[in-house]
PDB file of N, CA and C in Angstrom:
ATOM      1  N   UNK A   1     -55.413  38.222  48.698  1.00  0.00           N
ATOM      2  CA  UNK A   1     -53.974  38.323  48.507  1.00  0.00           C
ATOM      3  C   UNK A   1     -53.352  36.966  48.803  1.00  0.00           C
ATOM      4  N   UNK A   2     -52.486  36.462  47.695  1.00  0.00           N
ATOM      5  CA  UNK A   2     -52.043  35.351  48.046  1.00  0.00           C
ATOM      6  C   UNK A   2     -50.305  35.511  48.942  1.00  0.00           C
ATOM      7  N   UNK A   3     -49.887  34.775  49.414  1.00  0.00           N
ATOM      8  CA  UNK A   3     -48.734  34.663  50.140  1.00  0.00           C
ATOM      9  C   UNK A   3     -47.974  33.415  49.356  1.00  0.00           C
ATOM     10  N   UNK A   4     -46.481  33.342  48.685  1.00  0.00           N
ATOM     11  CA  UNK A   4     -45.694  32.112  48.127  1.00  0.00           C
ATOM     12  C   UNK A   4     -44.897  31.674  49.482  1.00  0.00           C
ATOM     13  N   UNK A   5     -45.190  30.533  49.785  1.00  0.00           N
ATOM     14  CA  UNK A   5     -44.242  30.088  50.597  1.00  0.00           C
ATOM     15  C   UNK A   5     -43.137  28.896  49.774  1.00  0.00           C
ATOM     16  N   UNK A   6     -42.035  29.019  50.380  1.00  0.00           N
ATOM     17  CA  UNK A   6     -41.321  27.876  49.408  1.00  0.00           C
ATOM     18  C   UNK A   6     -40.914  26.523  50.304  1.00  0.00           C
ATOM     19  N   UNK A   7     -41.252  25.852  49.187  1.00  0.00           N
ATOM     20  CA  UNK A   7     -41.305  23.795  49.697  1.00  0.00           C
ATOM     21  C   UNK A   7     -40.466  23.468  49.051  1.00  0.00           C
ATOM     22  N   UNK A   8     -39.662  21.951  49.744  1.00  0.00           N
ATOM     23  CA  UNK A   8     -38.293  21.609  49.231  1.00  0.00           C
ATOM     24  C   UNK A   8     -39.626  20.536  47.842  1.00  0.00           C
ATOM     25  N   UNK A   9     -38.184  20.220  47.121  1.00  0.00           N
ATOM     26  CA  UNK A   9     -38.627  19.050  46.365  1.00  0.00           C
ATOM     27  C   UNK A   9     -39.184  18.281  46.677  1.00  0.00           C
ATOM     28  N   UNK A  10     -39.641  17.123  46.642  1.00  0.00           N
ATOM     29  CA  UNK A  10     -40.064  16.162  47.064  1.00  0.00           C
ATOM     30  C   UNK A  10     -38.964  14.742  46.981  1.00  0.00           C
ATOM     31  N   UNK A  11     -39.232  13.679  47.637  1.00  0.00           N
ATOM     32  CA  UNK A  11     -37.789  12.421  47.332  1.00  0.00           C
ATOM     33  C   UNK A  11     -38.982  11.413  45.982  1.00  0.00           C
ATOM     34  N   UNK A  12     -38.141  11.713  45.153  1.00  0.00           N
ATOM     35  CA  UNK A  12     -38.740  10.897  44.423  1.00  0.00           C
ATOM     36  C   UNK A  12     -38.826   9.580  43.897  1.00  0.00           C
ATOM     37  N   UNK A  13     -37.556   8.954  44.739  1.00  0.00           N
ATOM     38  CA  UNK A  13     -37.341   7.994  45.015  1.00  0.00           C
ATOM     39  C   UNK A  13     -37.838   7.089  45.951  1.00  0.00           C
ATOM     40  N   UNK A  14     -38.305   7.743  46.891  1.00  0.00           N
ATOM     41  CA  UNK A  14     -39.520   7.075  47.922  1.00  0.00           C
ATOM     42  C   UNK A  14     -40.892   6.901  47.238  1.00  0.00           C
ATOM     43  N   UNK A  15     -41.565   6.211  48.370  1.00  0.00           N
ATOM     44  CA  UNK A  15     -43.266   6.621  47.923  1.00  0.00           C
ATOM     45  C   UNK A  15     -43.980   7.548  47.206  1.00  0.00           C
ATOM     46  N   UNK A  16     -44.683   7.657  46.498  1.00  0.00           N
ATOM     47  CA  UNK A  16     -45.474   8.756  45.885  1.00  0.00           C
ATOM     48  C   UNK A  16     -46.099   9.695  47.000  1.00  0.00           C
ATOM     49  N   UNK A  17     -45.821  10.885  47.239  1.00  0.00           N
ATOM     50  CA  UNK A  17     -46.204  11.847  47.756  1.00  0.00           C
ATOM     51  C   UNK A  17     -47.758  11.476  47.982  1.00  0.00           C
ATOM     52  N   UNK A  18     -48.009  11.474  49.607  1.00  0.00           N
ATOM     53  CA  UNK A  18     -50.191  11.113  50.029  1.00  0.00           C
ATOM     54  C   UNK A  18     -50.249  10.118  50.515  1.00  0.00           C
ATOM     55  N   UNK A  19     -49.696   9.032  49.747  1.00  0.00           N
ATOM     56  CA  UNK A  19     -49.527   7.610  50.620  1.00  0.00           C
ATOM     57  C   UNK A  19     -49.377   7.302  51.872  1.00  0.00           C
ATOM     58  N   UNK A  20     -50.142   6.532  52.440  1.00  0.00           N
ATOM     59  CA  UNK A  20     -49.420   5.919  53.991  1.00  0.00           C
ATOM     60  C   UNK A  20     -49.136   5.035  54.092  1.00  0.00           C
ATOM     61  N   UNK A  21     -47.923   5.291  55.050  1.00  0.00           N
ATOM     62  CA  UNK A  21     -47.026   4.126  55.083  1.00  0.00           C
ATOM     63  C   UNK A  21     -47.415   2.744  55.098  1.00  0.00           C
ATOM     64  N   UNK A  22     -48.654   2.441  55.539  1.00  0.00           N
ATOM     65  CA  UNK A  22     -49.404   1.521  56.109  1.00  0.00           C
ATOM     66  C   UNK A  22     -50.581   0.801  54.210  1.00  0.00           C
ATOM     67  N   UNK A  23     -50.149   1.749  53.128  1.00  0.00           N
ATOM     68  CA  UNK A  23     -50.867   1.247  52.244  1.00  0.00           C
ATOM     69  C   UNK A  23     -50.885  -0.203  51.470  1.00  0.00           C
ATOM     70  N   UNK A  24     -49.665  -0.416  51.891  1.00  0.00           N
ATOM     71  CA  UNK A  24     -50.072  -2.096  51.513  1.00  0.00           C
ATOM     72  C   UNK A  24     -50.320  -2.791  50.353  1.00  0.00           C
ATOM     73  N   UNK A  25     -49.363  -2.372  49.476  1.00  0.00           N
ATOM     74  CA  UNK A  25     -49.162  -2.859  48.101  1.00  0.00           C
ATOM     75  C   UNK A  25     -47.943  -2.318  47.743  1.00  0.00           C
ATOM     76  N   UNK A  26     -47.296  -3.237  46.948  1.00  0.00           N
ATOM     77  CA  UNK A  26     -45.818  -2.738  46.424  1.00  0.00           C
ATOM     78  C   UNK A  26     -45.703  -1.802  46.003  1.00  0.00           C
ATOM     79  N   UNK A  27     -44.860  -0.989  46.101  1.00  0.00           N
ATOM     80  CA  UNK A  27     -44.498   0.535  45.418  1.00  0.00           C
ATOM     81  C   UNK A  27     -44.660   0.678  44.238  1.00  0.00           C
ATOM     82  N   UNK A  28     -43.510  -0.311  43.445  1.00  0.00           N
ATOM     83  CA  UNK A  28     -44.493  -0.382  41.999  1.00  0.00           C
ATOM     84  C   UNK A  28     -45.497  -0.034  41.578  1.00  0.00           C
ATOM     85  N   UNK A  29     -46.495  -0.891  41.894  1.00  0.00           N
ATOM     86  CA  UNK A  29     -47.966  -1.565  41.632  1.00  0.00           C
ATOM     87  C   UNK A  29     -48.883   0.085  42.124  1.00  0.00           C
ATOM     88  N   UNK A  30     -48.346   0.600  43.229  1.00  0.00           N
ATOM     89  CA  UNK A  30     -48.819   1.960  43.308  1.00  0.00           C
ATOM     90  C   UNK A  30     -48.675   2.450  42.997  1.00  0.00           C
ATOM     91  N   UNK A  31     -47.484   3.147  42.204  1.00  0.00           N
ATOM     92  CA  UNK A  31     -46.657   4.083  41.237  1.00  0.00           C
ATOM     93  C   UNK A  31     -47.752   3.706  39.902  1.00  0.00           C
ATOM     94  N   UNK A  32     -47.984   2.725  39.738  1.00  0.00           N
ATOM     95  CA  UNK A  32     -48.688   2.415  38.323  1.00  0.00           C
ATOM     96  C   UNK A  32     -50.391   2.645  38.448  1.00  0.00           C
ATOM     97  N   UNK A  33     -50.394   2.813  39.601  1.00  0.00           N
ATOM     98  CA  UNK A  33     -52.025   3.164  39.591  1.00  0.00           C
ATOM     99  C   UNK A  33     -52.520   4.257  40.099  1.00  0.00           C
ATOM    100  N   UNK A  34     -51.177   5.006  40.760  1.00  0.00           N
ATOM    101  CA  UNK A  34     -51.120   6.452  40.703  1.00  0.00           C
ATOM    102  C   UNK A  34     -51.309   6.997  39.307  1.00  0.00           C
ATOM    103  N   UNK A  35     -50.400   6.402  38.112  1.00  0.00           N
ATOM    104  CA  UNK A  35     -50.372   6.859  36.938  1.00  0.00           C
ATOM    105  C   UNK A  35     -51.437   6.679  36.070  1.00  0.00           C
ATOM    106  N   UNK A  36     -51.923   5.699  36.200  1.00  0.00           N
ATOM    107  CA  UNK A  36     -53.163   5.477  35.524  1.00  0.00           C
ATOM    108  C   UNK A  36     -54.265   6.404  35.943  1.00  0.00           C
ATOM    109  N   UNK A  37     -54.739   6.614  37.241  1.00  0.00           N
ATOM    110  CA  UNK A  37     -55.482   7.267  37.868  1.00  0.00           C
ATOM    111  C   UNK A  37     -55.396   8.755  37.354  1.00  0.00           C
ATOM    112  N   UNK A  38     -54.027   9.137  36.890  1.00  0.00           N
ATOM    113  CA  UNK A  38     -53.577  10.692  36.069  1.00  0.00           C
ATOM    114  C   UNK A  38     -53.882  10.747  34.539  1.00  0.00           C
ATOM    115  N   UNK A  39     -54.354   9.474  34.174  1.00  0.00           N
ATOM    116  CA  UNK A  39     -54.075   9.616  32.519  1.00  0.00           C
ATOM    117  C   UNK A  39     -54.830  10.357  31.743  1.00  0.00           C
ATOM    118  N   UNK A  40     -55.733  10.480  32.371  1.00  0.00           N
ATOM    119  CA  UNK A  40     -56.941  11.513  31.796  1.00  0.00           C
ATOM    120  C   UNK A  40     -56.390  12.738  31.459  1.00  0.00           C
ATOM    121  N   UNK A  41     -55.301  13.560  32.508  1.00  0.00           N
ATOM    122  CA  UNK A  41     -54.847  14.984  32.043  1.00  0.00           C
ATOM    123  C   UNK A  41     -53.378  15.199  31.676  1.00  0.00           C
ATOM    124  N   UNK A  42     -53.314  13.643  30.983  1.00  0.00           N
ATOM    125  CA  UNK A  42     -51.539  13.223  30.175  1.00  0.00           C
ATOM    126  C   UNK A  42     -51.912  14.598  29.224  1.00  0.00           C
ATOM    127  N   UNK A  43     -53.001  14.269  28.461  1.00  0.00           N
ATOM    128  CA  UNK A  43     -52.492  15.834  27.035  1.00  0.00           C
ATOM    129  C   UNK A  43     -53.474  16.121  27.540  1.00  0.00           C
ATOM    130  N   UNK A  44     -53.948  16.810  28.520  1.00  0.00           N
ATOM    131  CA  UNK A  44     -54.143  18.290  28.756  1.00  0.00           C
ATOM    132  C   UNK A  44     -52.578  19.670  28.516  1.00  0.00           C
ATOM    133  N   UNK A  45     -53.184  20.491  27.604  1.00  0.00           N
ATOM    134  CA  UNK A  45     -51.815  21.053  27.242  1.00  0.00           C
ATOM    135  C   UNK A  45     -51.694  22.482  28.369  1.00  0.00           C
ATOM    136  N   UNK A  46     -50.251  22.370  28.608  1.00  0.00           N
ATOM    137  CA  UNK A  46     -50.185  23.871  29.492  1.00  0.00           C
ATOM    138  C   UNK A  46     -48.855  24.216  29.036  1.00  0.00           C
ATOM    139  N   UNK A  47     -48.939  25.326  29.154  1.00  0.00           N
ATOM    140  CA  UNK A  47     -47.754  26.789  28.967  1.00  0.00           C
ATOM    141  C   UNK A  47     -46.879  26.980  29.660  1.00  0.00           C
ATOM    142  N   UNK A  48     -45.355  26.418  29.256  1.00  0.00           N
ATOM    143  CA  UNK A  48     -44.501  25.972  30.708  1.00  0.00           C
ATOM    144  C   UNK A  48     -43.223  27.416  30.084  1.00  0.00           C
ATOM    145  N   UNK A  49     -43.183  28.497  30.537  1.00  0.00           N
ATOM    146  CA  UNK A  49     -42.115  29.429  30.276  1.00  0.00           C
ATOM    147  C   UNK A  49     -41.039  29.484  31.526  1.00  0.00           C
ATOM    148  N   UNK A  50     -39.834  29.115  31.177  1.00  0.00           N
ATOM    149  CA  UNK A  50     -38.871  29.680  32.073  1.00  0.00           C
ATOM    150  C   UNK A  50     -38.278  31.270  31.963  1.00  0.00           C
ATOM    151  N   UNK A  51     -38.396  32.058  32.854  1.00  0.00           N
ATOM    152  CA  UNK A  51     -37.731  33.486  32.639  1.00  0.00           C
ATOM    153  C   UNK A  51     -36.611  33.746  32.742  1.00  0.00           C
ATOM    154  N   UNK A  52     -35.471  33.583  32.438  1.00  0.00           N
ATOM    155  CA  UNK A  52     -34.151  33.992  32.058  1.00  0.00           C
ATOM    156  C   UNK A  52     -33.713  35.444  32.961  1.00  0.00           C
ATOM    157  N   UNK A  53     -35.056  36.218  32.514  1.00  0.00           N
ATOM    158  CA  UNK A  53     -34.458  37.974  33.369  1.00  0.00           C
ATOM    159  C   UNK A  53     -35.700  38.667  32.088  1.00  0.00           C
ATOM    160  N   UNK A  54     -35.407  39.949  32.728  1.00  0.00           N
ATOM    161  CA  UNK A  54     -36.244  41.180  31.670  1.00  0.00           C
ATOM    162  C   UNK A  54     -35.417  41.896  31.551  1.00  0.00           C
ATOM    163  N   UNK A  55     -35.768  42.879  30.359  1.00  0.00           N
ATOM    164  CA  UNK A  55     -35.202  44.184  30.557  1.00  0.00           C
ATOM    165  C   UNK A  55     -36.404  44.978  29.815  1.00  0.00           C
ATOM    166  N   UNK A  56     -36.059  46.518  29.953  1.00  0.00           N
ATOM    167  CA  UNK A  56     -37.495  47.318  29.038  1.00  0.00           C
ATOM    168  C   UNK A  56     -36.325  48.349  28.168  1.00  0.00           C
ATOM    169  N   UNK A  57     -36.841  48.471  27.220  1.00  0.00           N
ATOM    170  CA  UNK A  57     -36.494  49.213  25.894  1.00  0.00           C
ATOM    171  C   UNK A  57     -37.085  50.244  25.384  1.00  0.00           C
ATOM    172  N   UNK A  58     -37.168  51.029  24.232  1.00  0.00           N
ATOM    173  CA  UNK A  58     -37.834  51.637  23.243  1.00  0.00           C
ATOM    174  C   UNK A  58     -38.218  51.101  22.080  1.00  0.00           C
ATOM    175  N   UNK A  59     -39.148  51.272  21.891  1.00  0.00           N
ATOM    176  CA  UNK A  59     -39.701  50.525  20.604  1.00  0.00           C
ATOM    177  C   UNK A  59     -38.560  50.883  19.328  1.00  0.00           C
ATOM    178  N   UNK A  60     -37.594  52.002  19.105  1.00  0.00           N
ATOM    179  CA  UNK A  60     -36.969  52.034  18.360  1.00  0.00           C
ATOM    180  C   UNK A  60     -35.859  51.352  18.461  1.00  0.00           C
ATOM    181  N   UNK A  61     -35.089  51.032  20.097  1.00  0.00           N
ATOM    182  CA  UNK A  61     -34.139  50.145  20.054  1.00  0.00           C
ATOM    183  C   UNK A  61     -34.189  49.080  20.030  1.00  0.00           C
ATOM    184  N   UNK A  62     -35.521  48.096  20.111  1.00  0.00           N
ATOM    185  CA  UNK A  62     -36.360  46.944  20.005  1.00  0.00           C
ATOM    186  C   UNK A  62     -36.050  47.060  18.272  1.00  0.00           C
ATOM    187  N   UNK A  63     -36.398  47.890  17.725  1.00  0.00           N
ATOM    188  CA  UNK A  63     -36.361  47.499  16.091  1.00  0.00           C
ATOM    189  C   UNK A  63     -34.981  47.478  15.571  1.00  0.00           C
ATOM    190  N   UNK A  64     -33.894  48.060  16.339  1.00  0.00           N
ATOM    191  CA  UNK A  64     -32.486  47.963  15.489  1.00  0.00           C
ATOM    192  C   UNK A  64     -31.604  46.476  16.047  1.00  0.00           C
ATOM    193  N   UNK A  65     -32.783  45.887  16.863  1.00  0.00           N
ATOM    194  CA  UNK A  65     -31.773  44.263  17.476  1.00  0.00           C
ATOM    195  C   UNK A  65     -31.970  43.568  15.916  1.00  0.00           C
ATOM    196  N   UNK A  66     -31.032  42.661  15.927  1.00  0.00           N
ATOM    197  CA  UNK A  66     -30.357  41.789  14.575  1.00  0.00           C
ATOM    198  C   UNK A  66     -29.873  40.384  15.330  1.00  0.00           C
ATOM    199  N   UNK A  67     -29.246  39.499  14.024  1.00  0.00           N
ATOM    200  CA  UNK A  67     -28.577  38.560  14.622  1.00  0.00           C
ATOM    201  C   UNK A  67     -27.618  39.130  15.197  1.00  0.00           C
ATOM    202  N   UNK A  68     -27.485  38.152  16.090  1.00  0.00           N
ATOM    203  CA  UNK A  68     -25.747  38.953  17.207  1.00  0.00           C
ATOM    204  C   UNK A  68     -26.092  39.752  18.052  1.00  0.00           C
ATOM    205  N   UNK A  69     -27.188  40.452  18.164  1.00  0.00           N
ATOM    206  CA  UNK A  69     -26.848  41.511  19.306  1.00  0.00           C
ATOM    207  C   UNK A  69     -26.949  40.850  20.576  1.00  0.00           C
ATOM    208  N   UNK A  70     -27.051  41.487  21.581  1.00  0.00           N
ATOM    209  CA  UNK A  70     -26.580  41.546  23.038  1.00  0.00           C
ATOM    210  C   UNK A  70     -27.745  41.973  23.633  1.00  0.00           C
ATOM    211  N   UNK A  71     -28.724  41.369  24.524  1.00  0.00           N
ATOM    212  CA  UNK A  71     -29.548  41.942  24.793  1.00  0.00           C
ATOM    213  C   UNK A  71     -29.495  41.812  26.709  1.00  0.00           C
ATOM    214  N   UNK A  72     -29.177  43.268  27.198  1.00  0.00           N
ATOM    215  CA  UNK A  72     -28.540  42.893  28.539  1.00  0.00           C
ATOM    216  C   UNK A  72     -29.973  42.523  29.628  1.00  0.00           C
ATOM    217  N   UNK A  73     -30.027  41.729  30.696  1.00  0.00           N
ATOM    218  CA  UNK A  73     -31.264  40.903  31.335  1.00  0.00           C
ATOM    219  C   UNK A  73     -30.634  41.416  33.003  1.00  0.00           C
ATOM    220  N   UNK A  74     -32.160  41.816  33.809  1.00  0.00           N
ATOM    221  CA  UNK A  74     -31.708  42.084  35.371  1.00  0.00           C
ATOM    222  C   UNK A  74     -31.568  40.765  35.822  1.00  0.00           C
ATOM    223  N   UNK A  75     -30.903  39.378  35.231  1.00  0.00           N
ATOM    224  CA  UNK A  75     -30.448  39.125  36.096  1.00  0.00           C
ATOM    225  C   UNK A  75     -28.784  38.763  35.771  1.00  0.00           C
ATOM    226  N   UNK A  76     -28.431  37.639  36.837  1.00  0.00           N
ATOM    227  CA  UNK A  76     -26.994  37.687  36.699  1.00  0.00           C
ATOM    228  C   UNK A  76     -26.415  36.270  36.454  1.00  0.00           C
ATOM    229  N   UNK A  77     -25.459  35.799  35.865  1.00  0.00           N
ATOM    230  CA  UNK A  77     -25.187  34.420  35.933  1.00  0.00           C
ATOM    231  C   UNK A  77     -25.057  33.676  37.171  1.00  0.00           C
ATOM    232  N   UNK A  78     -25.690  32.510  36.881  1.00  0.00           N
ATOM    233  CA  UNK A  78     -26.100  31.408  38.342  1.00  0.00           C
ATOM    234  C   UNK A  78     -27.104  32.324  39.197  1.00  0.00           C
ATOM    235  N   UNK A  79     -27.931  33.075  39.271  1.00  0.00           N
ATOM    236  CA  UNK A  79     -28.963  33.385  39.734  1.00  0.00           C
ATOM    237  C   UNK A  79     -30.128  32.219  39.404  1.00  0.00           C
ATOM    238  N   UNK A  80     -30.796  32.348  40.426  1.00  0.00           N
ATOM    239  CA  UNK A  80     -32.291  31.224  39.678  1.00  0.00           C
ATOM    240  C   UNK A  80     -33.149  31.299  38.682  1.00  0.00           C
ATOM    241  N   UNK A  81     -33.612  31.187  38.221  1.00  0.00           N
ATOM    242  CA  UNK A  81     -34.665  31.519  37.033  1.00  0.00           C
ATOM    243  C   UNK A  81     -36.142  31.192  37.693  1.00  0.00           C
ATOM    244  N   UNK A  82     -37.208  31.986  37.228  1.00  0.00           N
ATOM    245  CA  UNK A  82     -38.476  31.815  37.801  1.00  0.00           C
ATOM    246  C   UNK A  82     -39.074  30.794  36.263  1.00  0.00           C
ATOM    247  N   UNK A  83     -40.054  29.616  36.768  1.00  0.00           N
ATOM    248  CA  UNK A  83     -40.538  28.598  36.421  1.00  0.00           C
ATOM    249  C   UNK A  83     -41.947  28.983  36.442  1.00  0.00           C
ATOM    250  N   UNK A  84     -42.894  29.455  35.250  1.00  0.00           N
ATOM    251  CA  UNK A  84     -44.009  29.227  34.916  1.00  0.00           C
ATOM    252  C   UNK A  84     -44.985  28.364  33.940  1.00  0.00           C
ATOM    253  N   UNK A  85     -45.858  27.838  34.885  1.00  0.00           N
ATOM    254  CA  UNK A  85     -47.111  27.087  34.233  1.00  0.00           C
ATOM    255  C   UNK A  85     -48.030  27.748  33.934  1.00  0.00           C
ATOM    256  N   UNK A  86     -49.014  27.941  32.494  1.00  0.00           N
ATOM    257  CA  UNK A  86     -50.191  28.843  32.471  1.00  0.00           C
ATOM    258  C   UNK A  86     -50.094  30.396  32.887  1.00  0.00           C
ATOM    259  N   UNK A  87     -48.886  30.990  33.110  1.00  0.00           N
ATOM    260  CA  UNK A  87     -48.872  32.363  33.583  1.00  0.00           C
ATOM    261  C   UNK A  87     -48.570  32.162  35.245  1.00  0.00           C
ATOM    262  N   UNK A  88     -48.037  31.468  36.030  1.00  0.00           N
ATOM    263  CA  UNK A  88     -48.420  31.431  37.243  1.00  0.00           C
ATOM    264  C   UNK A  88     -47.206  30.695  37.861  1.00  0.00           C
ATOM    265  N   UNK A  89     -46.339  31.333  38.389  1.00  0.00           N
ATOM    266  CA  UNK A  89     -45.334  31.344  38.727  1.00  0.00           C
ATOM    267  C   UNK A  89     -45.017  29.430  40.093  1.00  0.00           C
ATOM    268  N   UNK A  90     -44.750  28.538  39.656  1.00  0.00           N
ATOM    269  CA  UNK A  90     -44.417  27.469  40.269  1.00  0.00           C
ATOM    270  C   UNK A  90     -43.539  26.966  40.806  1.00  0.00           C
ATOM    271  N   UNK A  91     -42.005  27.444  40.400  1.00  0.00           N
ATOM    272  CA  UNK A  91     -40.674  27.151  40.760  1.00  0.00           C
ATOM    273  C   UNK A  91     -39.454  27.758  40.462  1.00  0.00           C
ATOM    274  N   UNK A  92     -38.428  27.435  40.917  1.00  0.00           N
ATOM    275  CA  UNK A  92     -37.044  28.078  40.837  1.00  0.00           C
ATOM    276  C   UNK A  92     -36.220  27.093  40.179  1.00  0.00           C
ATOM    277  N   UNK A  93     -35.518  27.816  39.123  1.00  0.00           N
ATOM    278  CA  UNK A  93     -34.896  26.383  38.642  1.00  0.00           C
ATOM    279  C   UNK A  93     -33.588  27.208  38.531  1.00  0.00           C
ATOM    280  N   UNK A  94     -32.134  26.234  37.378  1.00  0.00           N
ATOM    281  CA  UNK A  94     -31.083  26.575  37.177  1.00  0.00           C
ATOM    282  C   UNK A  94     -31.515  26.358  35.808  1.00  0.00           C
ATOM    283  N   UNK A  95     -30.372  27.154  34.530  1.00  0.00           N
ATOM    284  CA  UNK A  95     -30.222  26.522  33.422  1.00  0.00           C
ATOM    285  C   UNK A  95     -29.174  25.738  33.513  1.00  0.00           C
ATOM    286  N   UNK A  96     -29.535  24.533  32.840  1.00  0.00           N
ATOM    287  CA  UNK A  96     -28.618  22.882  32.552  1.00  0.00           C
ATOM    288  C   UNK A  96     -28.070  23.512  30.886  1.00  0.00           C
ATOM    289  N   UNK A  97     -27.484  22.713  30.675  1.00  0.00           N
ATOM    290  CA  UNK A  97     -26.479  22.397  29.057  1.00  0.00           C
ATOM    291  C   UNK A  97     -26.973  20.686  29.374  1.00  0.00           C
ATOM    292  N   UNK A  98     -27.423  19.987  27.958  1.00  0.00           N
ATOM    293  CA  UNK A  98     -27.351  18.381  27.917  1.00  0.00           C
ATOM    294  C   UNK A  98     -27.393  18.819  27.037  1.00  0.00           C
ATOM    295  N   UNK A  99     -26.251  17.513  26.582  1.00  0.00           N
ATOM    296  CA  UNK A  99     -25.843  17.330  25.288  1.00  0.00           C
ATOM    297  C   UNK A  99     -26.120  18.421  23.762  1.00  0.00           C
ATOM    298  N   UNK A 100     -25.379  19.875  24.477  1.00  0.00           N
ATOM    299  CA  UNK A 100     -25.454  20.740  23.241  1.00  0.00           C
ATOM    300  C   UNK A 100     -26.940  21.220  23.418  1.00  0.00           C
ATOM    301  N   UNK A 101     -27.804  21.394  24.306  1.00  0.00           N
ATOM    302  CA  UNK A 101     -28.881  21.737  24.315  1.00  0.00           C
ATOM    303  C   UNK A 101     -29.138  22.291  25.894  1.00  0.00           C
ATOM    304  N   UNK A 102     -30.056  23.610  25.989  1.00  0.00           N
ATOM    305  CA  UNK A 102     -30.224  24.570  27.396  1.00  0.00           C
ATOM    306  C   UNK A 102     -31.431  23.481  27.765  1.00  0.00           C
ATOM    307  N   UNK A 103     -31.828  23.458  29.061  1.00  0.00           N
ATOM    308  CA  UNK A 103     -32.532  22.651  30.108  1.00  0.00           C
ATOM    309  C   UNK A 103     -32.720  23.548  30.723  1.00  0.00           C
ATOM    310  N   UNK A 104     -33.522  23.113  31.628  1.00  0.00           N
ATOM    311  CA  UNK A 104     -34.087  23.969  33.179  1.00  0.00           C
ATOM    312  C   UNK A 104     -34.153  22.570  34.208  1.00  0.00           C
ATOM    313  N   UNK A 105     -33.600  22.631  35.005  1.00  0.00           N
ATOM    314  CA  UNK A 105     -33.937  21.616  36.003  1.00  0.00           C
ATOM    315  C   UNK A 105     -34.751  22.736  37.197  1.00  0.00           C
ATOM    316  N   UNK A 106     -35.682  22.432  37.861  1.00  0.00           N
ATOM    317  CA  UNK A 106     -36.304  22.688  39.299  1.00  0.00           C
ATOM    318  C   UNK A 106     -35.687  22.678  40.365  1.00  0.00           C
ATOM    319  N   UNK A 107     -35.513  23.914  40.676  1.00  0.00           N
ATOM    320  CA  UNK A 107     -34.588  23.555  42.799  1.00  0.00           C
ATOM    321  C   UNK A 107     -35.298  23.813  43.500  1.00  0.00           C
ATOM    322  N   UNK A 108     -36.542  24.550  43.563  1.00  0.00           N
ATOM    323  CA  UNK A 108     -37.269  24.544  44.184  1.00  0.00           C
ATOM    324  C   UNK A 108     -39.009  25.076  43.469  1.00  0.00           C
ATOM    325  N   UNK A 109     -39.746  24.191  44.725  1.00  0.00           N
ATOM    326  CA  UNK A 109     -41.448  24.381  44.201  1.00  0.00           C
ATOM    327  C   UNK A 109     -41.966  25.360  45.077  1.00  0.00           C
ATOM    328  N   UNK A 110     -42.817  26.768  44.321  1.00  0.00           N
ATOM    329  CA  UNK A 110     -43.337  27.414  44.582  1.00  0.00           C
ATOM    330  C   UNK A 110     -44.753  26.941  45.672  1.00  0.00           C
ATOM    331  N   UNK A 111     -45.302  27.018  46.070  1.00  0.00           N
ATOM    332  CA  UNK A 111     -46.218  26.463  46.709  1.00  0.00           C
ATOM    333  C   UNK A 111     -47.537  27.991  47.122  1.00  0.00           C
ATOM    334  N   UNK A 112     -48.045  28.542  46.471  1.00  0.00           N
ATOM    335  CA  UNK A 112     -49.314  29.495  46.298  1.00  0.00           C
ATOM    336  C   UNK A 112     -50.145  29.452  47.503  1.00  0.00           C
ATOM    337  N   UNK A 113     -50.305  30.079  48.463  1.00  0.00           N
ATOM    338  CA  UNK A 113     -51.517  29.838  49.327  1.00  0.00           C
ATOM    339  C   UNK A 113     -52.678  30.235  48.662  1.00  0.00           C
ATOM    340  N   UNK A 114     -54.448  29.901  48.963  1.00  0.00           N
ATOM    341  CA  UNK A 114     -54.835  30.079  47.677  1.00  0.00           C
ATOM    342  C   UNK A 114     -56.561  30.437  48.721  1.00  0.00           C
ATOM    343  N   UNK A 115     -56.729  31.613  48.508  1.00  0.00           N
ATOM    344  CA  UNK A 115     -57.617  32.526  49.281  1.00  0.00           C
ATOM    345  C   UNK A 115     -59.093  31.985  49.872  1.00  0.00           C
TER     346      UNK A 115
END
């Protein structure tokens, strides 16, 4: 049985998360060999779904939705939205609007204890 505990963001403006303080090369120059060191699983592809809410239906009222309808969701406006990778629940986010287009930003990271 796993247990979710929840972890703030990280500053991403500091050091790369692992580092010690004591590592001894410009931030830069580490940031860039952090990245390199990742490039191998740049296109590895994964399944990123944000959940909005559910609801459950009948297969007959499932067939009379059209353009326009209304489809009502358990949740509520400004509630969080759950953030999945691969099926597997990772974070809490908000929906954003940019520029005429829905977003998800992250408020918080799921963190899995893992058996």
């Amino acid at each position: 049985m796993s247990i979710d505990t929840h972890m703030p963001l990280p500053d991403l403006n500091g050091l790369p998360t692992g580092l010690p303080d004591d590592f001894g090369q410009d931030t830069t120059e580490a940031v860039s060999r952090i990245a390199a060191d990742l490039e191998a699983v740049f296109d590895v592809p994964v399944q990123i779904s944000a959940v909005l809410g559910r609801s459950k239906m009948d297969v007959g009222e499932l067939l009379k939705l059209g353009p326009g309808s209304v489809l009502e969701l358990d949740r509520r406006v400004g509630e969080a939205i759950d953030i999945y990778v691969n099926n597997r629940l990772v974070a809490r986010g908000e929906v954003v609007l940019v520029e005429d287009k829905l977003g998800v930003t992250m408020t918080e990271i799921i963190k899995a204890e893992r058996d």
